[in-house]
Protein backbone atom coordinates (compact mmCIF):
# COMPACT_ATOMS: atom_id res chain seq x y z
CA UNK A 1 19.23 -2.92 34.39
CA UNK A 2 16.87 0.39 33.26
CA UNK A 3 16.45 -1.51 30.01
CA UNK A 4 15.29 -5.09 31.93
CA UNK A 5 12.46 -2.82 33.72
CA UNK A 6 11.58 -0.98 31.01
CA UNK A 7 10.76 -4.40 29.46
CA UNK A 8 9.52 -5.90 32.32
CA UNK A 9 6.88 -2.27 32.95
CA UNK A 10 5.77 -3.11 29.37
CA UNK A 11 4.79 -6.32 29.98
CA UNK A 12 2.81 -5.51 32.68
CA UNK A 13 1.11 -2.72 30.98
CA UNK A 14 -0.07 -5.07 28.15
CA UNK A 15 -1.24 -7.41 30.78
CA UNK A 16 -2.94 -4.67 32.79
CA UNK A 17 -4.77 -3.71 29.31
CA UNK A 18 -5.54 -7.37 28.50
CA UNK A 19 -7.15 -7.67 32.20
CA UNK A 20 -8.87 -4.40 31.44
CA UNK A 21 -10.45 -4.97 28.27
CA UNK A 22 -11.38 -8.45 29.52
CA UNK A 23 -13.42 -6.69 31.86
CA UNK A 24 -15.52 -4.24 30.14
CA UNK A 25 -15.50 -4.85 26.82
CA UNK A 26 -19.09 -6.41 26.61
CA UNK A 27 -19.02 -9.09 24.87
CA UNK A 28 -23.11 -9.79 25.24
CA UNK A 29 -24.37 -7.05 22.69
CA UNK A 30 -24.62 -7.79 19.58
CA UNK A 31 -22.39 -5.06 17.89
CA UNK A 32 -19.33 -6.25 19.74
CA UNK A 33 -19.79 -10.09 18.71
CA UNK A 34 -20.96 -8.99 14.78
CA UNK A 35 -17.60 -6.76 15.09
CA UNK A 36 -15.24 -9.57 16.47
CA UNK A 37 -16.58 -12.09 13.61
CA UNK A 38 -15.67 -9.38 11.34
CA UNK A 39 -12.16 -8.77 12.21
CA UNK A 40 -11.76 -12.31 12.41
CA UNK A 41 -12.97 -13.19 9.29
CA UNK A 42 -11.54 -10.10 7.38
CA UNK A 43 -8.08 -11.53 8.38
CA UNK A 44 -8.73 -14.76 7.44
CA UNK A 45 -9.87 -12.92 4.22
CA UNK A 46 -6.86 -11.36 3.92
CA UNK A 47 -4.34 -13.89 4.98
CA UNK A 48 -6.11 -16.64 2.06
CA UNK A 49 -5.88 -14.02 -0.75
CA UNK A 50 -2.85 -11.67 -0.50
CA UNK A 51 -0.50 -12.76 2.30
CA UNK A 52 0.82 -15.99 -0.16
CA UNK A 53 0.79 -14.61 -3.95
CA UNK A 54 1.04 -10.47 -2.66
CA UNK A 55 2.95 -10.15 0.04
CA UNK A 56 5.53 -12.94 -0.07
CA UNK A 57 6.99 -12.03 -3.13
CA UNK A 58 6.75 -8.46 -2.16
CA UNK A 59 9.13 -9.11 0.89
CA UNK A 60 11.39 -11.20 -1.51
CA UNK A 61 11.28 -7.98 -3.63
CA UNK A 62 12.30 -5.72 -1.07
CA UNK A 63 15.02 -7.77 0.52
CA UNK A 64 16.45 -7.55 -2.78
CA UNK A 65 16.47 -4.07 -3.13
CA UNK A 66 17.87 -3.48 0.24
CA UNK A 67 20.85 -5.93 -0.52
CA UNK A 68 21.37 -5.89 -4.42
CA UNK A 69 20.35 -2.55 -5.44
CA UNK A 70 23.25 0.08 -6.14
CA UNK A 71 22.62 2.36 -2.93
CA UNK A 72 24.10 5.66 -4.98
CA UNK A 73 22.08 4.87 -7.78
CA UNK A 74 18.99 4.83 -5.79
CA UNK A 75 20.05 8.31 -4.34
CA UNK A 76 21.30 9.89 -7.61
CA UNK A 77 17.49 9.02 -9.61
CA UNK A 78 15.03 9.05 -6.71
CA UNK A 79 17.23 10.73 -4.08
CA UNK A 80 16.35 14.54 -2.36
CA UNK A 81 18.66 16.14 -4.53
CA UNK A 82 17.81 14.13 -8.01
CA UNK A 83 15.81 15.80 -11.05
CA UNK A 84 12.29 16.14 -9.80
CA UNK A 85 10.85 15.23 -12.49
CA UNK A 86 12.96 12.06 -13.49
CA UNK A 87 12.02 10.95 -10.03
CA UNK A 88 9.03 11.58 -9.61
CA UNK A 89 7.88 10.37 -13.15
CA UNK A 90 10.02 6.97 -11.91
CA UNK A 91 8.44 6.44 -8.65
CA UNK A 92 5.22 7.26 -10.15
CA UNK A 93 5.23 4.49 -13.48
CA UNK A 94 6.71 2.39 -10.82
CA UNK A 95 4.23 2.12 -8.63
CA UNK A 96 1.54 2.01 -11.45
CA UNK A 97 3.43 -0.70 -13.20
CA UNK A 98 2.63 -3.08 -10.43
CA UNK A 99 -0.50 -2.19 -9.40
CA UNK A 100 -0.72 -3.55 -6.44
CA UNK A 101 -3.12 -2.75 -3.17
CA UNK A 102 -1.87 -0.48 -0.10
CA UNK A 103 -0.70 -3.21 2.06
CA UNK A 104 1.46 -5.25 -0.88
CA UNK A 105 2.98 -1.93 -1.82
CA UNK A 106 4.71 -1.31 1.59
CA UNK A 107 7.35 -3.64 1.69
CA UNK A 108 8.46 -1.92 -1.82
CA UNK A 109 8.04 1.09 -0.45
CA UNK A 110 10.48 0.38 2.73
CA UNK A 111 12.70 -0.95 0.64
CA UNK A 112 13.75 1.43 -1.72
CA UNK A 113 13.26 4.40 1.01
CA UNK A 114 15.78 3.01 3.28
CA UNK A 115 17.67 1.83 0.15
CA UNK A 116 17.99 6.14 -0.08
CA UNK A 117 14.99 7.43 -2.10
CA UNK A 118 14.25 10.80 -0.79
CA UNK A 119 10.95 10.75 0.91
CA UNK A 120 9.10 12.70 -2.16
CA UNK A 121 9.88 10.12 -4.81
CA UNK A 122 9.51 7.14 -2.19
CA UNK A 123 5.90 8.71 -1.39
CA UNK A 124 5.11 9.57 -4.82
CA UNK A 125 5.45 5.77 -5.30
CA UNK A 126 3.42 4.78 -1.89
CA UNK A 127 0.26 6.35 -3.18
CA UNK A 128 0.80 5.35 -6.84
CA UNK A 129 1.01 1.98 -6.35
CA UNK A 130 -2.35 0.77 -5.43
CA UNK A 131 -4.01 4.42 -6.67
CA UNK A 132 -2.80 4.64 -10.68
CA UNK A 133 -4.74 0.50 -11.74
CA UNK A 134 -4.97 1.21 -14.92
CA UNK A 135 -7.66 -2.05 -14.94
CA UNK A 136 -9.41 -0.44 -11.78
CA UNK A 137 -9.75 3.11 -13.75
CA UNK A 138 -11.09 1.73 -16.85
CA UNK A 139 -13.54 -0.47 -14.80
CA UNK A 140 -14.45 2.38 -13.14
CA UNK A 141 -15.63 4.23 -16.35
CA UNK A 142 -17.28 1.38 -17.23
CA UNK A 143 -19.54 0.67 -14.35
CA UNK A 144 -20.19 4.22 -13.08
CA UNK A 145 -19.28 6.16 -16.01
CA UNK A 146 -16.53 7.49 -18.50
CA UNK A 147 -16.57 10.80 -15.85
CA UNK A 148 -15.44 9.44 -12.92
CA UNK A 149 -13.50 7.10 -14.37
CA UNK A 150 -11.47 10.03 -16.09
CA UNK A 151 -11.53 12.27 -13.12
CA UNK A 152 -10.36 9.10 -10.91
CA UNK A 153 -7.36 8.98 -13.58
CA UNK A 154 -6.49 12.50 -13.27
CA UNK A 155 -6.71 13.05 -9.84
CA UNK A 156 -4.71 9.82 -8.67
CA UNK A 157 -1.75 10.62 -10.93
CA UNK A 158 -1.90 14.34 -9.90
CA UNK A 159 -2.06 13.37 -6.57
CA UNK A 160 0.97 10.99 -6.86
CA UNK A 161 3.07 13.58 -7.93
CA UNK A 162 1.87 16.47 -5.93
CA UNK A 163 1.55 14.35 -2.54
CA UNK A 164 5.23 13.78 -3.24
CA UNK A 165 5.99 17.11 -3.90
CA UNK A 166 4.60 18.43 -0.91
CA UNK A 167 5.97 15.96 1.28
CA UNK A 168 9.45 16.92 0.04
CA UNK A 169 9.44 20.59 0.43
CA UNK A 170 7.49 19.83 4.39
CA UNK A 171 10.77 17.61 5.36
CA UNK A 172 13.74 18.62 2.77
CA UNK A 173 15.89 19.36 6.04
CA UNK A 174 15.09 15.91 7.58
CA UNK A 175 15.35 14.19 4.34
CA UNK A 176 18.58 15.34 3.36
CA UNK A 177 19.88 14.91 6.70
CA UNK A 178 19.21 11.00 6.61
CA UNK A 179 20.65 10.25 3.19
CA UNK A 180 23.67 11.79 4.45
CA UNK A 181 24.33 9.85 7.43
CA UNK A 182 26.71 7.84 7.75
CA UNK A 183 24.88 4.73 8.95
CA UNK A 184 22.58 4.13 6.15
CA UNK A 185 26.13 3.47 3.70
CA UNK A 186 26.61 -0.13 5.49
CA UNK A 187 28.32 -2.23 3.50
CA UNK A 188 26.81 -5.84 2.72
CA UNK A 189 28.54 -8.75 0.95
CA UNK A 190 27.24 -8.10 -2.33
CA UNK A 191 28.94 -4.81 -2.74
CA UNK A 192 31.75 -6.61 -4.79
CA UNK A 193 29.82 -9.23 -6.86
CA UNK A 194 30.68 -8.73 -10.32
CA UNK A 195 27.18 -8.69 -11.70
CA UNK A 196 26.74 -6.01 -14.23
CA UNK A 197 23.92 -3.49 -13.69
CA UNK A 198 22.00 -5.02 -16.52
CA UNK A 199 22.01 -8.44 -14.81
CA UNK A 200 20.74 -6.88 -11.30
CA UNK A 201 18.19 -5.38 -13.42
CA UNK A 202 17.03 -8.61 -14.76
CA UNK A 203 16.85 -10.60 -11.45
CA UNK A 204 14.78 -7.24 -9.99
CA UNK A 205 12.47 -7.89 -13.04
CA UNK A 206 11.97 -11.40 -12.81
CA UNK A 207 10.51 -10.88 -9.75
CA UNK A 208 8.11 -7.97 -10.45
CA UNK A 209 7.09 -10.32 -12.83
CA UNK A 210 6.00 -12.96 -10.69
CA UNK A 211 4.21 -10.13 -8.61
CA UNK A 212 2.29 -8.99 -11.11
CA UNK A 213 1.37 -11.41 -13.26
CA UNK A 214 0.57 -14.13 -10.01
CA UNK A 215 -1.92 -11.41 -9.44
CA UNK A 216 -3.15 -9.79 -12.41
CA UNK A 217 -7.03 -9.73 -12.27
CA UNK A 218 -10.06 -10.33 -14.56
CA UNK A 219 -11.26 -7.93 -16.80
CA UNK A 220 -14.83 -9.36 -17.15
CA UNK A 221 -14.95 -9.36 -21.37
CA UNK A 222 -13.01 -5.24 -21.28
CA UNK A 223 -10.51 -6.11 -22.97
CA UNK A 224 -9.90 -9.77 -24.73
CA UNK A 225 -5.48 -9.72 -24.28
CA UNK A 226 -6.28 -8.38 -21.14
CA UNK A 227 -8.38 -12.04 -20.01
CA UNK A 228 -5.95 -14.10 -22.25
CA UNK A 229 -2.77 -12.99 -19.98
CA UNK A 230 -5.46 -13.90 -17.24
CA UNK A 231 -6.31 -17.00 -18.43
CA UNK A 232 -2.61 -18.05 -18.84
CA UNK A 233 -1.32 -16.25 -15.46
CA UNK A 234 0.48 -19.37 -13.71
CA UNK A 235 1.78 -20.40 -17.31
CA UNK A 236 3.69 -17.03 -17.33
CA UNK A 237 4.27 -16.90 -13.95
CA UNK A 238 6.26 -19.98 -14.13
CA UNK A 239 8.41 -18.84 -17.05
CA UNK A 240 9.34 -15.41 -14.86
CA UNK A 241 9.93 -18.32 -11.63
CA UNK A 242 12.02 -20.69 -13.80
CA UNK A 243 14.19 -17.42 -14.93
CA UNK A 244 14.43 -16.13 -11.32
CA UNK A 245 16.10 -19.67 -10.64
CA UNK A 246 18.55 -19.55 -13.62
CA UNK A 247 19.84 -16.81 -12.54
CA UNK A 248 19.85 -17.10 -8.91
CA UNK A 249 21.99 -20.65 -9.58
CA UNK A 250 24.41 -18.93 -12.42
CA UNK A 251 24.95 -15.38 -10.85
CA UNK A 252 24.77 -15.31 -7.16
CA UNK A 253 26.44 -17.18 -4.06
CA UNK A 254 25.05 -18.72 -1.23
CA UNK A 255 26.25 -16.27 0.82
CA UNK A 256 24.48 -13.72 -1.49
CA UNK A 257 21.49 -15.86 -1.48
CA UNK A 258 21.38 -16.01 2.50
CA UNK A 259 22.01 -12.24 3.05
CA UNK A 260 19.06 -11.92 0.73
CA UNK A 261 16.71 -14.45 2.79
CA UNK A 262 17.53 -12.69 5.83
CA UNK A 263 16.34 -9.78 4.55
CA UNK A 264 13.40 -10.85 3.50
CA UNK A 265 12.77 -12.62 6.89
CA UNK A 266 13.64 -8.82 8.40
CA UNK A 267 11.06 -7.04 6.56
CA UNK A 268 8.34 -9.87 6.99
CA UNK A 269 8.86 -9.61 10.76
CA UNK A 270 8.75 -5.76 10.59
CA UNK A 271 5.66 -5.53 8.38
CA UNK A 272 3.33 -8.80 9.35
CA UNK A 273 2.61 -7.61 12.73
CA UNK A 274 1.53 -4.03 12.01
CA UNK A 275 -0.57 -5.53 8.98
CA UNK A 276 -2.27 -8.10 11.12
CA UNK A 277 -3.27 -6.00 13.95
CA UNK A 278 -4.52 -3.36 11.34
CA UNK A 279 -6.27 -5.81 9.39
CA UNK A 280 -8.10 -6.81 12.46
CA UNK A 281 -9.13 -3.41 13.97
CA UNK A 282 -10.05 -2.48 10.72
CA UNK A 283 -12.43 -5.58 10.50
CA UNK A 284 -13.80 -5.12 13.26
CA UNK A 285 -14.92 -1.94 13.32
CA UNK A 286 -15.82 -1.24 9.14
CA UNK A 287 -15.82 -5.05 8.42
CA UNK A 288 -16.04 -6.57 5.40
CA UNK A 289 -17.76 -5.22 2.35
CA UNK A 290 -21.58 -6.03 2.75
CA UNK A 291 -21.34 -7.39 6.27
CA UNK A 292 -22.03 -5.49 9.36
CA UNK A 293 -19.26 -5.04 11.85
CA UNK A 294 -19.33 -2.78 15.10
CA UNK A 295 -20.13 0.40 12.78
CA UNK A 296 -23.04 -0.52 11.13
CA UNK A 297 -22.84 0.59 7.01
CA UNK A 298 -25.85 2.63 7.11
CA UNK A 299 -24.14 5.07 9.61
CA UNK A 300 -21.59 5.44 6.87
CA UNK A 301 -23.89 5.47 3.90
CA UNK A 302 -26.32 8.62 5.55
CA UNK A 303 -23.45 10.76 5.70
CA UNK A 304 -22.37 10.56 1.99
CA UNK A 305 -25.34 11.77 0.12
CA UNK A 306 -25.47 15.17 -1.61
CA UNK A 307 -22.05 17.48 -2.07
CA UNK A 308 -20.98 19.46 1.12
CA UNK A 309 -17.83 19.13 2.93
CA UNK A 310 -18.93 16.39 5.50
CA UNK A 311 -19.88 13.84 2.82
CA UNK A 312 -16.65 14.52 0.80
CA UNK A 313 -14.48 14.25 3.92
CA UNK A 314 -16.69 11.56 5.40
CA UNK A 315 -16.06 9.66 2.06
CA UNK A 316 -12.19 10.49 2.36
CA UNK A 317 -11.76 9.35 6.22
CA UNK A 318 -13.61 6.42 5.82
CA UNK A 319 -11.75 5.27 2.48
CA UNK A 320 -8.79 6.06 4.02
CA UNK A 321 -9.78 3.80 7.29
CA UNK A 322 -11.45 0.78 5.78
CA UNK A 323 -8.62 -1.73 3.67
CA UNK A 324 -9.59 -2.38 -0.35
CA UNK A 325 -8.86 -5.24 -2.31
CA UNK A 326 -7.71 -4.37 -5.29
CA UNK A 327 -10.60 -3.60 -8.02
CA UNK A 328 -12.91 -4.26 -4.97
CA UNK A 329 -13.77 -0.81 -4.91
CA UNK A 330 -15.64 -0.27 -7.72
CA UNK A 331 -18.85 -3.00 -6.92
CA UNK A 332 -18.46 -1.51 -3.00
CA UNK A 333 -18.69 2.23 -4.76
CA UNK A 334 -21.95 0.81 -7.61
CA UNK A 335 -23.90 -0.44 -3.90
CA UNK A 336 -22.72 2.68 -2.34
CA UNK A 337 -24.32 5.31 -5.61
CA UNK A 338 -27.10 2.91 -5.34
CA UNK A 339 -27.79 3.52 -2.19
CA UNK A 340 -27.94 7.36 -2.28
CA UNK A 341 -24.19 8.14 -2.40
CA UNK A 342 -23.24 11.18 -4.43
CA UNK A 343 -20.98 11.54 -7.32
CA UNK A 344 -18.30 13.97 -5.65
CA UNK A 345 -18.33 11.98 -2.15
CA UNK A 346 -17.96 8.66 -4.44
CA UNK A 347 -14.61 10.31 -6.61
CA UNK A 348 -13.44 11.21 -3.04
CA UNK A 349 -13.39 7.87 -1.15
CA UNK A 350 -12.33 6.36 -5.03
CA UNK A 351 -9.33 8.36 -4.86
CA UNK A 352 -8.00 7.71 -0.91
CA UNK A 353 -9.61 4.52 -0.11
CA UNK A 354 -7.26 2.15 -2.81
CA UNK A 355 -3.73 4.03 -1.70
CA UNK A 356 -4.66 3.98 2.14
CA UNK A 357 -5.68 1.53 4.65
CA UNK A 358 -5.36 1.44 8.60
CA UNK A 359 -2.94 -1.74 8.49
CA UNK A 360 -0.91 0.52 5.84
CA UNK A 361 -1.45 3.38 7.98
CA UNK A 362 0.60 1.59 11.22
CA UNK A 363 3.42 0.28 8.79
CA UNK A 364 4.02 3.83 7.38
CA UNK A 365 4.10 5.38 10.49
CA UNK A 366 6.65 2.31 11.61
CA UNK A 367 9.10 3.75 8.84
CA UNK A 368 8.84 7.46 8.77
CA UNK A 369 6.98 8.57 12.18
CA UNK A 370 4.09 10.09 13.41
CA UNK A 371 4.44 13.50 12.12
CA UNK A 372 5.30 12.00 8.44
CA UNK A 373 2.23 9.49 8.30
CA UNK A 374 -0.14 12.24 9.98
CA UNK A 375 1.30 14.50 7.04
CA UNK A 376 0.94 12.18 4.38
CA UNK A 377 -2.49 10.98 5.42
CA UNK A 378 -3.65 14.20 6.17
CA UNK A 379 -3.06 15.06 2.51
CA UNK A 380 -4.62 12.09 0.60
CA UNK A 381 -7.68 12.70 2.77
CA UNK A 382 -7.98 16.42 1.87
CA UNK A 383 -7.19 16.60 -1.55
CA UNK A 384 -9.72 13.57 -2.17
CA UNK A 385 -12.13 15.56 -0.36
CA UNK A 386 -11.99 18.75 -1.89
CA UNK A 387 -11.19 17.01 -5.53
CA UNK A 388 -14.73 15.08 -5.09
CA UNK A 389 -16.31 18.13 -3.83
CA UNK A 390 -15.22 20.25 -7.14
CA UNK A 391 -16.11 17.06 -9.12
CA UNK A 392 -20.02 17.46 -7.24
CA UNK A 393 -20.11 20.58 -8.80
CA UNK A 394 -19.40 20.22 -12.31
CA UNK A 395 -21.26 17.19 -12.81
């Protein structure tokens, strides 16, 4: 009965905050409507180009994880008590093997941290991900210079492993405290399959494949393998696909293959919301790169001249806030220098905007809580801040 009026008090409350904002949100000026269009067409944006080839096989990824993947394995390598370096060197080649952006990273991310991955490793691989492109760092050198590009390479794998670090030794207690309970050893039908490690490996890897190469990006003449593999993407994609199928037909069961849909369809459900929403608050308030939204760009671009604190942190909050395709920050950061930006706000914002975004931001905090995410985020932020800041000063 409580639980039916809790429901039914929520209900109201969104309706009451529907009927509010209906009332004076004004619509009429000009900022609203350019900010609307913006989150509107930033999630069409996004929904074209990464939901389909990113995030779909993502999901698929993670599902597989969560049902396949040897859940003491996963604990003994990336676990709280594990070798810190072994995991943390792992988590971070991991995530800089598929070098993907912050939103196509998460449902990896969930997967492997409910899987058992202490929360150290599991971050570790959260910011390398989408931070450690080894494409995006060399582009980076190349358009605004061999010195940021290097310091951008530094500082994001530092980061990956320190942020991790840190994280671990704030919530040891916590984290040790979940991969011992109880609940998180539930048994699925796979735990008795028969499969050999080496063949779970494979299947894993197939998959990756088709992540990475069904997005691997243009070089632009850097580097002339680089733009062949490009050119012949969807050739090699299809080999990876065609593999995945072999195996899924000789190896698994249907009832393997359902438990492994349904998980997919579980994370989807958890993740797509939160992304949405954050795709669409961040839209409308940053907008899309070169468009005006509700906070017009030259707000943003006043405060990041010169080298003081502000226009490092400035740089940090707002790379943090705004959501970056991947290799889509290095044109936004040549308009941005252009325009007046300075060299140690432009290392900071290079070095939180690509591993956070606000629609990553509300999916974190959906796995490990409010104190967690403001931890984590509170840490990317800073040490981009005062790593661009040191950066203004030597160069």
């Amino acid at each position: 009965m409580a639980k039916k009026a809790l429901t039914q008090n929520s209900r109201l409350l969104i309706l009451l905050s529907v009927f509010i904002a209906s009332y004076f949100i004004p619509f009429s000026n000009t900022a609203v409507q350019s900010g609307i269009s913006e989150a509107f067409f930033m999630l069409q944006e996004y929904a074209r180009e990464h939901v389909l080839l990113c995030l779909v096989p993502a999901f698929f990824i993670a599902g597989a994880i969560m049902v396949f993947l040897n859940q003491q394995a996963v604990i003994k390598y990336l676990g709280p008590k594990a070798n810190k370096f072994t995991a943390y060197s792992v988590a971070s080649v991991s995530g800089a093997v598929l070098a993907v952006c912050s939103c196509t990273v998460l449902p990896l991310f969930k997967g492997i941290y409910k899987k058992g991955a202490g929360i150290g490793p599991a971050v570790s691989f959260l910011y390398s991900g989408p931070a450690i492109n080894i494409l995006a760092i060399i582009l980076t050198g190349k358009v605004l210079g061999w010195q940021i590009g290097l310091a951008r390479a530094v500082g994001a794998v530092s980061f990956a492993f320190l942020i991790g670090f840190l994280m671990h030794l704030f919530f040891r207690k916590d984290d040790e405290k979940r991969v011992t309970d109880e609940r998180m050893f539930s048994q699925t039908i796979s735990d008795d399959n028969g499969r050999t490690l080496g063949m779970n490996i494979l299947y894993l890897f197939s998959m990756v494949g088709i992540l990475v190469f069904l997005n691997w990006a243009q070089s632009r003449g850097t580097f002339p393998l680089w733009d062949f593999i490009y050119n012949n993407k969807y050739l090699i994609t299809g080999i990876f696909f065609t593999a995945l199928i072999i195996m899924l037909i000789k190896w698994f069961s249907k009832d393997e293959i359902k438990e492994w849909v349904i998980s997919t369809r579980d994370f989807s459900i958890q993740i797509i919301p939160l992304l949405f929403s954050g795709v669409l608050v961040a839209g409308f308030l940053l907008g899309r790169p070169g468009h005006r939204a509700f906070i017009p760009t030259e707000w943003v671009a006043g405060l990041l001249g010169g080298n003081s604190i502000i226009s490092n942190l400035t740089a940090s909050i707002s790379g943090a806030f705004m959501y970056f395709a991947t290799l889509t920050e290095v044109p936004i950061m040549q308009g941005l220098i252009g325009a007046g930006m300075g060299k140690g706000p432009a290392l900071a914002l290079l070095l939180s905007g690509p591993s956070l975004s606000l629609p990553s931001m509300l999916v974190i905090h959906s796995e490990l809580g409010l104190k967690k995410t403001i931890v984590y985020v509170s840490l990317v932020i800073i040490l981009s801040a005062f790593t661009g800041m040191a950066y203004g000063i030597i160069f």
